[in-house]
Protein backbone atom coordinates (compact mmCIF):
# COMPACT_ATOMS: atom_id res chain seq x y z
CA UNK A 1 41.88 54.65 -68.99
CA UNK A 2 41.98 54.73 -64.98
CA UNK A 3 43.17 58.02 -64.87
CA UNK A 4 41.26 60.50 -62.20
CA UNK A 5 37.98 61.15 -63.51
CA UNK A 6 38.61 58.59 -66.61
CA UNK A 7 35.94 56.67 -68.14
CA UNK A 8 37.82 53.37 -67.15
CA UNK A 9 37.54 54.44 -63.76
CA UNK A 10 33.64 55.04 -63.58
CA UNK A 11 33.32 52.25 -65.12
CA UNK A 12 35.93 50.42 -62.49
CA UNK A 13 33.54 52.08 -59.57
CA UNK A 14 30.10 51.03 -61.23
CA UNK A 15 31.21 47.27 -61.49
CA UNK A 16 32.54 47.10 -57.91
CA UNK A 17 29.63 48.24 -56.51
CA UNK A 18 27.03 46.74 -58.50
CA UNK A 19 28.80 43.68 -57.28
CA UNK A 20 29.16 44.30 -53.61
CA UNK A 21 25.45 44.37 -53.80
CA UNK A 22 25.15 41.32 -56.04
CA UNK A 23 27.03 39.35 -53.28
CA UNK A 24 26.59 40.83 -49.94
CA UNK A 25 28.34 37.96 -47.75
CA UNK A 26 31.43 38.56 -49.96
CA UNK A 27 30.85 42.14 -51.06
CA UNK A 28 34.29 43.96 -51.87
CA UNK A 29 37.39 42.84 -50.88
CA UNK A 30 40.48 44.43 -51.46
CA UNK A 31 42.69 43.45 -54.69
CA UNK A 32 39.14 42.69 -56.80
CA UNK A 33 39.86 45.90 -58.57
CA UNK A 34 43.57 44.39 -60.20
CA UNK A 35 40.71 41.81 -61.84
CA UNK A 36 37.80 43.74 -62.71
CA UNK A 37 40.20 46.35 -64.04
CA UNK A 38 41.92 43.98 -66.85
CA UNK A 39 38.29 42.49 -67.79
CA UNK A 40 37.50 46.33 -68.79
CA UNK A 41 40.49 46.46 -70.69
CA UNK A 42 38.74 43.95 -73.37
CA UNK A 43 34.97 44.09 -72.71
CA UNK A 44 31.96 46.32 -71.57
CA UNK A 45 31.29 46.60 -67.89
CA UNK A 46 28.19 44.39 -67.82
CA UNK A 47 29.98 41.86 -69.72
CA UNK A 48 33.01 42.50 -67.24
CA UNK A 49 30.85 42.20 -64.12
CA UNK A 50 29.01 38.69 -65.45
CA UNK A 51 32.57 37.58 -66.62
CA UNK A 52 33.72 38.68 -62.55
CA UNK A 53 30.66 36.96 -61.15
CA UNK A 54 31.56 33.79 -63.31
CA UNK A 55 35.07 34.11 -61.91
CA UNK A 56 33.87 34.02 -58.39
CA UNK A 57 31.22 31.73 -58.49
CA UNK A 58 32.38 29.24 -60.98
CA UNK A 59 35.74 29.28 -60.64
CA UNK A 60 36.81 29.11 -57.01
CA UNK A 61 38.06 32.38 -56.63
CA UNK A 62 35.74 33.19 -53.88
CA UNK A 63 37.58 31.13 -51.75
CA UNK A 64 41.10 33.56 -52.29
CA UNK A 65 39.10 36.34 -51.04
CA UNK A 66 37.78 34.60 -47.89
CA UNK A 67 39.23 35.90 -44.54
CA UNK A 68 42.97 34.01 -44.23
CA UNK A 69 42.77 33.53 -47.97
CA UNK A 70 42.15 29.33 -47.80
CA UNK A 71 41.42 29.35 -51.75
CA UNK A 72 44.94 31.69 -52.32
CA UNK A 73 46.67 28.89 -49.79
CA UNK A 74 45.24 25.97 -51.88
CA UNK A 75 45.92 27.34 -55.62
CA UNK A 76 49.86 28.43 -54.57
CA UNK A 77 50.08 24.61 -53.22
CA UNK A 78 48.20 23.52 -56.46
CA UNK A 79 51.41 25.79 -58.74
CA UNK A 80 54.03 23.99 -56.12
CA UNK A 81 52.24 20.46 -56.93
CA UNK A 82 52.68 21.15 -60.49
CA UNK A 83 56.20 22.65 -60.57
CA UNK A 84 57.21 19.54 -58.65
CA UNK A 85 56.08 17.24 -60.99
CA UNK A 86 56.54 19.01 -63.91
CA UNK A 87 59.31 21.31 -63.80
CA UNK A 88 61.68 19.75 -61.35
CA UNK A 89 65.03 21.68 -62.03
CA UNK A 90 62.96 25.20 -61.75
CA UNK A 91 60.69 24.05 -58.92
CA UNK A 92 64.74 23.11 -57.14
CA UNK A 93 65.42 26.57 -57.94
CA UNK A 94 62.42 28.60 -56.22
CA UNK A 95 63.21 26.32 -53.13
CA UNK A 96 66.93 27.33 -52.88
CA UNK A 97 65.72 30.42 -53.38
């Protein structure tokens, strides 16, 4: 589907940039692509790019793609929080680890 030239990757190119425009103090920032990408696995790009928009915008993920990543920080200490509390023996084993 994201083969050179593919459909998938048009598509892929149209919804990146339509959204660098939509948001110009965020525009594109690397790694949006891995996201955007699996949304056009299951839905039309305008649907994808209003489904991305939600994502940032509703969601908190504009904060993971903010320079030093504060919203990627806060979500990995959210999964530690929750492993702690409710996985214990696993949460012991990614800390030995």
């Amino acid at each position: 589907m994201f083969a050179k030239g593919g459909i998938g990757q048009l598509e892929l190119k149209r919804v990146l940039m339509t959204f660098s425009k939509y948001d110009i103090n965020l525009g594109y920032v690397q790694g949006m692509n891995f996201i955007i990408g699996a949304l056009l696995y299951h839905c039309p790009e305008d649907v994808a790019f209003w489904l991305f928009v939600s994502l940032i915008e509703d969601h908190e993920m504009r904060e993971v793609y903010l320079t030093n990543f504060p919203g990627l920080h806060k979500h990995t200490r959210i999964i530690d929080v929750l492993l702690f509390d409710n996985c214990g023996t696993l949460y012991q084993h990614f800390v030995r680890v």
